[in-house]
Protein backbone atom coordinates (compact mmCIF):
# COMPACT_ATOMS: atom_id res chain seq x y z
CA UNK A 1 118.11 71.12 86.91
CA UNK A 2 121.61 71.86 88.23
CA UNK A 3 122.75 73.58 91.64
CA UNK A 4 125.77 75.45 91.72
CA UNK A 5 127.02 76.78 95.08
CA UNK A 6 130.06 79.77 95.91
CA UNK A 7 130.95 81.44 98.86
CA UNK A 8 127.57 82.75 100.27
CA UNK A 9 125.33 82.04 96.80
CA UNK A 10 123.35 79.33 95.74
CA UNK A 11 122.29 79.00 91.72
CA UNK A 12 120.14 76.69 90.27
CA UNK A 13 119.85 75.98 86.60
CA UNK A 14 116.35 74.82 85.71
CA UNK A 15 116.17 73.34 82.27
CA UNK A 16 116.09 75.12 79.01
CA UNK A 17 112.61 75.78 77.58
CA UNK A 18 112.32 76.29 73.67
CA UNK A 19 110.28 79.50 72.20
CA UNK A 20 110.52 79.02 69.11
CA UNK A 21 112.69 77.28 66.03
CA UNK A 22 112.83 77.72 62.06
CA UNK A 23 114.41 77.35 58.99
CA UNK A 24 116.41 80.74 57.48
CA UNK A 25 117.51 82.95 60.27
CA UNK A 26 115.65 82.96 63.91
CA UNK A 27 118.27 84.57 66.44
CA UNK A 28 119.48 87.64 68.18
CA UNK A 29 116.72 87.06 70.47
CA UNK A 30 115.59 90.00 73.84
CA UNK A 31 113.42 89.41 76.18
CA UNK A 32 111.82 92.69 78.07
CA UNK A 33 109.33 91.99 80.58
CA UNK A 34 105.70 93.59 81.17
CA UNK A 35 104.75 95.59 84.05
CA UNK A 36 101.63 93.50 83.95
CA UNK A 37 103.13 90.04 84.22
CA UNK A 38 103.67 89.43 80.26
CA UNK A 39 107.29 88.67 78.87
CA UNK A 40 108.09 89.78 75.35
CA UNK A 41 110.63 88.13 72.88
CA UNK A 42 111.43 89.86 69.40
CA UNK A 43 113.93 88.00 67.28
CA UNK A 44 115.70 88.77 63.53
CA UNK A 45 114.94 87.03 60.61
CA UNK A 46 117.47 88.35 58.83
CA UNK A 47 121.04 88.32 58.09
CA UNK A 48 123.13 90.15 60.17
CA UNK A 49 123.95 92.96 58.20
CA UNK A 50 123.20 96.74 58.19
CA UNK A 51 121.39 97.08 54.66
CA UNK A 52 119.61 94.03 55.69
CA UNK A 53 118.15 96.02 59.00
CA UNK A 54 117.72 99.14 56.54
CA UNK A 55 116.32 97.77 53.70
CA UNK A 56 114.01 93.96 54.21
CA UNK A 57 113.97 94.12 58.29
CA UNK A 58 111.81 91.24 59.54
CA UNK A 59 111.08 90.19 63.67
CA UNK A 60 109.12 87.27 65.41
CA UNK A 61 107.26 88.54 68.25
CA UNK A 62 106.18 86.08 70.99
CA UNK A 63 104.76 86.69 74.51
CA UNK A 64 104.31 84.57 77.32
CA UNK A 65 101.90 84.96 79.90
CA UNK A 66 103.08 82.18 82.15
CA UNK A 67 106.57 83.43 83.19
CA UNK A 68 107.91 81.80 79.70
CA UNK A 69 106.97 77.94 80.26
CA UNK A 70 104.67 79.30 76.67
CA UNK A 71 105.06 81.09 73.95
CA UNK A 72 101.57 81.32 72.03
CA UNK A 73 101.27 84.79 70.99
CA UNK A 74 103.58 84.97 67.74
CA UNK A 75 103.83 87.32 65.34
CA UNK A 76 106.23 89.82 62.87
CA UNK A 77 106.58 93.15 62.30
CA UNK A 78 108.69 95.08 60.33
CA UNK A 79 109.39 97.70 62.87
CA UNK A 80 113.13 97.58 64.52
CA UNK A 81 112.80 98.07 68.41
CA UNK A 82 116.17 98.58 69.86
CA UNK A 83 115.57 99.46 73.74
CA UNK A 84 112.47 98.36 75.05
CA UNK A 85 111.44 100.37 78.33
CA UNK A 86 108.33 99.09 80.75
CA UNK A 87 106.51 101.87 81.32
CA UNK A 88 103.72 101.73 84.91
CA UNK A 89 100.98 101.78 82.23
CA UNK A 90 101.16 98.04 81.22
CA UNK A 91 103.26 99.39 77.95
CA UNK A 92 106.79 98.95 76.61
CA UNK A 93 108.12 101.68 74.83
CA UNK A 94 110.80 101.27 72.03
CA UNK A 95 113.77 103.61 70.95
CA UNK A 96 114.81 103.64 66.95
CA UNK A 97 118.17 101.40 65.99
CA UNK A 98 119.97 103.73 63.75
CA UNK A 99 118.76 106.95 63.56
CA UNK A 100 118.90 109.38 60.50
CA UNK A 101 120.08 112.70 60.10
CA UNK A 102 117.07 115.59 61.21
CA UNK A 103 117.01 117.88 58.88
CA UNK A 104 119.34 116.49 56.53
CA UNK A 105 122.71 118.12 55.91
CA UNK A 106 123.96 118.39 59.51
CA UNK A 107 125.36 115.67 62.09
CA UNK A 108 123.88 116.45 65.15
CA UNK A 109 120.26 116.47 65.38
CA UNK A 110 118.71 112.66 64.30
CA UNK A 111 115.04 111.08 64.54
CA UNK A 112 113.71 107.90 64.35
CA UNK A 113 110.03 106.06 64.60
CA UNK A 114 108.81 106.05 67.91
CA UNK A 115 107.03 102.42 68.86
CA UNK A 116 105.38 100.99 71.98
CA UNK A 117 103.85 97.57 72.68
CA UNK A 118 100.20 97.68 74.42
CA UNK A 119 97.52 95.77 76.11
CA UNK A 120 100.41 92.35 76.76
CA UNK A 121 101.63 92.70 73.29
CA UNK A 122 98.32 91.96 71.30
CA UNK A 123 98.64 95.95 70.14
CA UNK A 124 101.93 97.18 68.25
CA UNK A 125 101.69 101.20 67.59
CA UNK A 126 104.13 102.90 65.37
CA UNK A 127 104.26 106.70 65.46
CA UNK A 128 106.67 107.72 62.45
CA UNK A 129 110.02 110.48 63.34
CA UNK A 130 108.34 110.72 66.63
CA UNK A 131 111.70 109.86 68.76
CA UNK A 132 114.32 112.97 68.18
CA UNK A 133 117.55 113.04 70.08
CA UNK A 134 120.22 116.41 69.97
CA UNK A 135 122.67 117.66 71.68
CA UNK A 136 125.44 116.13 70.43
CA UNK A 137 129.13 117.77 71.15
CA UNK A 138 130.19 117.01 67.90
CA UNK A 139 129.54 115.73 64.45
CA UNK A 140 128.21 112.52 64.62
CA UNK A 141 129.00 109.82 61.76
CA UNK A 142 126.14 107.26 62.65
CA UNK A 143 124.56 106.41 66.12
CA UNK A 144 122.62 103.75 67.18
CA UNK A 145 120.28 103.40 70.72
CA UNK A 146 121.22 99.62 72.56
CA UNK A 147 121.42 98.38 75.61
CA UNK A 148 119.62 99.53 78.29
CA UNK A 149 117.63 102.65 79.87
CA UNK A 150 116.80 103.22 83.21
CA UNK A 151 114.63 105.64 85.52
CA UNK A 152 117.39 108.20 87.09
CA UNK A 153 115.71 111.60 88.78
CA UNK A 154 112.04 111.53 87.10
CA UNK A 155 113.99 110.97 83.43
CA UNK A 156 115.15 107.97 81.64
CA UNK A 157 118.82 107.16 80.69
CA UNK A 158 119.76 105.00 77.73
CA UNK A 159 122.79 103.90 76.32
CA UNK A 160 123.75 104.46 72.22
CA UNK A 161 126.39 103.83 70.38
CA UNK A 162 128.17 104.89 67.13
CA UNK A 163 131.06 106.61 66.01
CA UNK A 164 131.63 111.09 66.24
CA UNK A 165 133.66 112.06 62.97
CA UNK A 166 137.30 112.20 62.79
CA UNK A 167 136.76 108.39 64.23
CA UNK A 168 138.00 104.88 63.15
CA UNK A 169 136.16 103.57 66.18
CA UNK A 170 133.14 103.44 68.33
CA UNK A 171 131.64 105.44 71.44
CA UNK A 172 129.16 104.41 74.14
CA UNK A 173 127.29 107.47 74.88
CA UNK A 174 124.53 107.95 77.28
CA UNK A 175 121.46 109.92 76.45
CA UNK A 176 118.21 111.05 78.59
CA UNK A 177 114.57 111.76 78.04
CA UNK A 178 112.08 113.47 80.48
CA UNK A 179 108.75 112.94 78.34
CA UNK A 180 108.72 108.94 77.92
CA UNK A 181 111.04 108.51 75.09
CA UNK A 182 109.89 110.85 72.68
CA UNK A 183 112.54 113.81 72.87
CA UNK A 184 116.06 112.52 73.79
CA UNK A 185 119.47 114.69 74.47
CA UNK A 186 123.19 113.82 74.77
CA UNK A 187 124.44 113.65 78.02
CA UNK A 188 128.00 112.48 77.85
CA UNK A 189 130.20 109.90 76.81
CA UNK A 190 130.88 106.61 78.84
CA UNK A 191 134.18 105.85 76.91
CA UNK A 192 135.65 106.71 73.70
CA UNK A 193 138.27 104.50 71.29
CA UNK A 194 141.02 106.14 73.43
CA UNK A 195 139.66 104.30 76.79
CA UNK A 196 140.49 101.04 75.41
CA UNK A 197 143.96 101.22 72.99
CA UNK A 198 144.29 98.24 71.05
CA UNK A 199 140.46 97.02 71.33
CA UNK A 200 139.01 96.59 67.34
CA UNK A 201 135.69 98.23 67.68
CA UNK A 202 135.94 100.93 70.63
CA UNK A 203 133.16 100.55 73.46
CA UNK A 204 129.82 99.73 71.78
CA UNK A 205 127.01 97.71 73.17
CA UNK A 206 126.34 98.37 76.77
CA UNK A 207 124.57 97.44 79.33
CA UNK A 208 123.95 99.84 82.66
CA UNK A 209 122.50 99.35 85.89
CA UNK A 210 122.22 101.64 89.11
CA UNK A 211 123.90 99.96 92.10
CA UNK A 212 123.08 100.05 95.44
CA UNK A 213 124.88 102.92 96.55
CA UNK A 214 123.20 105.12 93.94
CA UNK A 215 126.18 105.08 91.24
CA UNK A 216 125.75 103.97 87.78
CA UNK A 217 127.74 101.20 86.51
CA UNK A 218 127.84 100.12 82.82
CA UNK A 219 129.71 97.24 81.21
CA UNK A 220 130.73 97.53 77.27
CA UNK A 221 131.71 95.35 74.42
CA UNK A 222 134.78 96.59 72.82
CA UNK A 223 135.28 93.40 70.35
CA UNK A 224 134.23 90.03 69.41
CA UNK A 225 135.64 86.75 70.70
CA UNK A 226 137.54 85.60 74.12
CA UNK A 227 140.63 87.98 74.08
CA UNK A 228 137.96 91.11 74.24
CA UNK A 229 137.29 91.26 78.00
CA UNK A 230 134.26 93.67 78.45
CA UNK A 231 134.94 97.47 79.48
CA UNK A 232 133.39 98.73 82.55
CA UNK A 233 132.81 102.60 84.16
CA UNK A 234 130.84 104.23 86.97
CA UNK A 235 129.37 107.34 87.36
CA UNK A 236 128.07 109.04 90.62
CA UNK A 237 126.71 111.96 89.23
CA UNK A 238 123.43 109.90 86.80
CA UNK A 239 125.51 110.12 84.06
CA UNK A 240 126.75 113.55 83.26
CA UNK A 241 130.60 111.65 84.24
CA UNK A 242 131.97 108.84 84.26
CA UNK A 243 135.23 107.13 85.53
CA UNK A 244 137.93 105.84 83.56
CA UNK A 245 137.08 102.13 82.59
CA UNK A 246 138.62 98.97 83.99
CA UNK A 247 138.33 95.01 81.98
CA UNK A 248 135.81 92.34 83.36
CA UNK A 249 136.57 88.72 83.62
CA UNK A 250 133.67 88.38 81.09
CA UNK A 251 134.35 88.67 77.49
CA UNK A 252 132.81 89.67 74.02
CA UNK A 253 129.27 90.37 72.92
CA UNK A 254 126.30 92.06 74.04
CA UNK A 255 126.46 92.02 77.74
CA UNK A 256 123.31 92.23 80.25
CA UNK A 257 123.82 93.31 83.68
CA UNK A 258 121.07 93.28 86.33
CA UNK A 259 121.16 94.06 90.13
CA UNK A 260 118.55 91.47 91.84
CA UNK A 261 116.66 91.83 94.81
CA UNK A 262 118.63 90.22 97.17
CA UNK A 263 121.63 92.33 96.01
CA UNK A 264 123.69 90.18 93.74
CA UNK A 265 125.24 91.78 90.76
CA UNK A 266 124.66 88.83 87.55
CA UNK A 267 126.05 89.31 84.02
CA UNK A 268 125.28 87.39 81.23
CA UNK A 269 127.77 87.22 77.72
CA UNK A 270 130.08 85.05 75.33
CA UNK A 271 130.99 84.40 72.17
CA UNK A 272 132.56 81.88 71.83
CA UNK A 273 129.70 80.18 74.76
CA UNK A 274 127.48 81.70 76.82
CA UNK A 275 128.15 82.20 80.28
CA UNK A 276 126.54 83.81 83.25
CA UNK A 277 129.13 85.85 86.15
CA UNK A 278 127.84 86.78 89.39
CA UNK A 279 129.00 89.12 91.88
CA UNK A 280 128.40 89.76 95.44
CA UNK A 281 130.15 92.15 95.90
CA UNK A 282 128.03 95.79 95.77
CA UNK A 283 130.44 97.03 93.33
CA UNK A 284 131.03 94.12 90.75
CA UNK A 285 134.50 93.98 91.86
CA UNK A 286 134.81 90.12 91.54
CA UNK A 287 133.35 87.49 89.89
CA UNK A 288 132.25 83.71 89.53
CA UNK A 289 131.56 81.78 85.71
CA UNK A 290 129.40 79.64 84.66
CA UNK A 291 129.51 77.78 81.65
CA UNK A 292 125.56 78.17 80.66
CA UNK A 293 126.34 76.50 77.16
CA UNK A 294 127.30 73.22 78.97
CA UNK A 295 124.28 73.19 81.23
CA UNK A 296 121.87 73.59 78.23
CA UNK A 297 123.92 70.92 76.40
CA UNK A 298 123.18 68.41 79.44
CA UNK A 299 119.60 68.64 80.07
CA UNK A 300 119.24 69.09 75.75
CA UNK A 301 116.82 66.29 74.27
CA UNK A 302 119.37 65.15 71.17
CA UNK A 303 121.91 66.30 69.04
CA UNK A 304 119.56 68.76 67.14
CA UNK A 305 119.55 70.87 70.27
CA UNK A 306 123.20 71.09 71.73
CA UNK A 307 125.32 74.14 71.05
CA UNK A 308 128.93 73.82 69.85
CA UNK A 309 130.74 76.84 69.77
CA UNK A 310 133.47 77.75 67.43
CA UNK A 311 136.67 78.83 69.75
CA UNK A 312 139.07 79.78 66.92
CA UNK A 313 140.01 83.40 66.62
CA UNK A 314 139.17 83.28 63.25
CA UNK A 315 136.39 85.49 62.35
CA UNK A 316 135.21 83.98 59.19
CA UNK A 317 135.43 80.24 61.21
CA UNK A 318 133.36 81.57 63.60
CA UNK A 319 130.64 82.76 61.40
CA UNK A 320 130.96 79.56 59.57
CA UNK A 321 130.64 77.28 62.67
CA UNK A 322 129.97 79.31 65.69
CA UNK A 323 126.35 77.71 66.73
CA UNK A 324 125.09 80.58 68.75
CA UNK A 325 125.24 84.38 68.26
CA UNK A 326 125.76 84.61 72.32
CA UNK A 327 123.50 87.65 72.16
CA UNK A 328 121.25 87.12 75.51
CA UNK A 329 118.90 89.38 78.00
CA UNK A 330 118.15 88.65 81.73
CA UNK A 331 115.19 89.08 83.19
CA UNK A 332 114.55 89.34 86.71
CA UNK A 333 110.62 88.25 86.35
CA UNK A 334 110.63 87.60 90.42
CA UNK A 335 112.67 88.26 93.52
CA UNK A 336 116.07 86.48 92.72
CA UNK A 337 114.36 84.57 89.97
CA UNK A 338 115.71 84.97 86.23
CA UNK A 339 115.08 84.19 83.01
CA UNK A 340 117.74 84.61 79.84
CA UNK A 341 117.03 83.87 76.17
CA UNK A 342 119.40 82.98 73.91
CA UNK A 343 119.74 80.83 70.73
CA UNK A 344 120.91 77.68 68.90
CA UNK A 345 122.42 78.53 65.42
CA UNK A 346 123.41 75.52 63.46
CA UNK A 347 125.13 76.64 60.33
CA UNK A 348 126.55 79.48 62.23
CA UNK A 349 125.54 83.06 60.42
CA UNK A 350 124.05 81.19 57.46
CA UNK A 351 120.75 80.86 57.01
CA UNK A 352 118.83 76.77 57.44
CA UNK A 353 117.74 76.13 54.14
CA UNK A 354 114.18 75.31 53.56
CA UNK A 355 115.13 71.57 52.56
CA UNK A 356 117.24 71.09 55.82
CA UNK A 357 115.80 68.66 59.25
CA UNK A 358 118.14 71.15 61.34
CA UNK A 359 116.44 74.26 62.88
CA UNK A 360 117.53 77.75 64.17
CA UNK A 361 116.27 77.93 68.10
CA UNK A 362 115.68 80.27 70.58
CA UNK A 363 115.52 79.19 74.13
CA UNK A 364 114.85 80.53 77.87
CA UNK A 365 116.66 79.39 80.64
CA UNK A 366 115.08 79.95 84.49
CA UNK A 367 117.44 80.59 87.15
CA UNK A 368 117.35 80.97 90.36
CA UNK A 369 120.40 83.51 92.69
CA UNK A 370 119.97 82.80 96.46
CA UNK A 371 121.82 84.03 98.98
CA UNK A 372 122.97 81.86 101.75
């Protein structure tokens, strides 16, 4: 355990608890939470690449009924869940990854399988080109639902992205739903390849939370590795417009942003590391870092455990050597009290082979936010 102290805050680092380790590929772990007490994790076991998701996709699926001190219910599907939304009836609900042209021969209209998790996890039900979403302004090249969604006015927002054509780069978009997930529509677009000039994949996974002034605030990879500070824009009107976008302190992958009880505005997101910012400030509009790769490196029980990240700017050296994917999720599983999952990668994006004593991990880590 480690305590950590700014102006007015108070953080304590409890030590990292493993969920679950293995040989191939075990990583780009999420974490989604129950609105009966159970906490979900779904992980790939595949390589990180698009026909891989398309054609052989493969997740571990472990729940926790002890606020993640276990893992004992563990099993795989071959269904891809991209947002995972607690619904008051005990379920999650899950949006499509990549959805496909409906009908084919037009760019507009796409569908997906429609999933949802039941009774803590021990159910998994699969409703096939169930989940349509329309709407769209213009032609769309290929769209994707990540991130988050959130209830907004008796409908749920959720954040995609993908790329309109005529584009070289990526858009964050936000879409909304008024019957649980099943029927989505476009509702505008957070920021576009023009909002950040220079960035090498335009404003893609994002991350959105409602503040406590009633605004909407999302934060937005727009590249991978330490130069690519993450995007940010607010909307006041739930979604339908949003600002022009300003750069974080925090960099790179994957970001999750969560509001806590007590008010203060956390972040988690690396690559190379993983490191947590928090805010006190309503508004996000300054931050403090911590380095969580150096905490779980501390309390780790031996060498086969500790992280190393690859800090070159070389993108084939860090997929060689980079030890974690820095893909996390936070959890806020009670009052000021969170939990993140992340992983240990040891060979970088190649797999473990079978023959090796080195493991792939995924972890939690419980933390604590007070005020003082």
């Amino acid at each position: 355990m480690a305590e950590i102290t700014f102006d007015g805050l108070r953080i304590t680092l409890e030590d990292p608890i493993q969920v679950t380790e293995g040989v191939g590929h075990c990583w780009f772990p999420s974490l989604t939470p129950f609105t009966t007490g159970e906490l979900l994790i779904i992980h790939s076991s595949i390589a990180d690449a698009e026909n891989a998701i398309k054609a052989a996709p493969l997740f571990g699926v472990l729940v926790s009924s002890d606020k993640g001190q276990s893992w004992p219910l563990h099993y795989r599907t071959s269904q891809v869940c991209a947002i995972k939304i607690p619904r008051p009836d005990g379920s999650i609900v899950c949006t499509p990854y990549i959805v496909e042209p409906d009908p084919i021969g037009q760019r507009r209209n796409f569908c997906g399988d429609y999933t949802r998790f039941e009774a803590g996890g021990r159910r998994f039900v699969v409703e096939p080109g169930a989940v349509h979403i329309t709407g769209f302004p213009r032609d769309v090249q290929e769209m994707a639902f990540n991130g988050d969604a959130l209830e907004f006015d008796g409908r749920l927002l959720a954040t995609m992205y993908g790329t309109f054509v005529g584009d070289k780069l990526c858009s964050a978009v936000v879409a909304e739903s008024y019957d649980e997930g099943f029927n989505w529509r476009y509702v505008s677009t957070i920021a576009g390849p023009e909002a950040v000039p220079g960035a090498p994949e335009g404003p893609d996974e994002a991350s959105m939370i409602r503040l406590a002034d009633g605004d909407l605030m999302c934060v937005m990879r727009v590249g991978s590795g330490a130069p690519w500070n993450l995007a940010r824009a607010y909307s006041s009107d739930g979604g339908r417009t949003w600002s022009a976008v300003d750069r974080l302190p925090a960099f790179s992958v994957e970001p999750s942003l969560r509001r806590l009880s007590n008010g203060t505005l956390v972040l988690s997101s690396g690559r190379p590391g993983i490191y947590l910012w928090v805010s006190t400030d309503p508004r996000g509009t300054s931050w403090q870092q911590i380095d969580l790769v150096e905490h779980h490196n501390r309390r780790a029980p031996g060498p086969e455990y500790t992280i190393t990240p690859e800090r070159s700017a070389d993108r084939e050296q860090r997929h060689t050597s980079d030890q974690t994917t820095a893909y996390t999720q936070l959890v806020e599983i009670e009052p000021n009290h969170l939990l993140m999952v992340y992983d240990r990668t040891p060979f970088g994006w190649n797999p473990v082979p079978a023959d090796s004593t080195e493991r792939s991990r995924i972890f939690v880590m419980p933390i604590q936010v007070e005020r003082t």
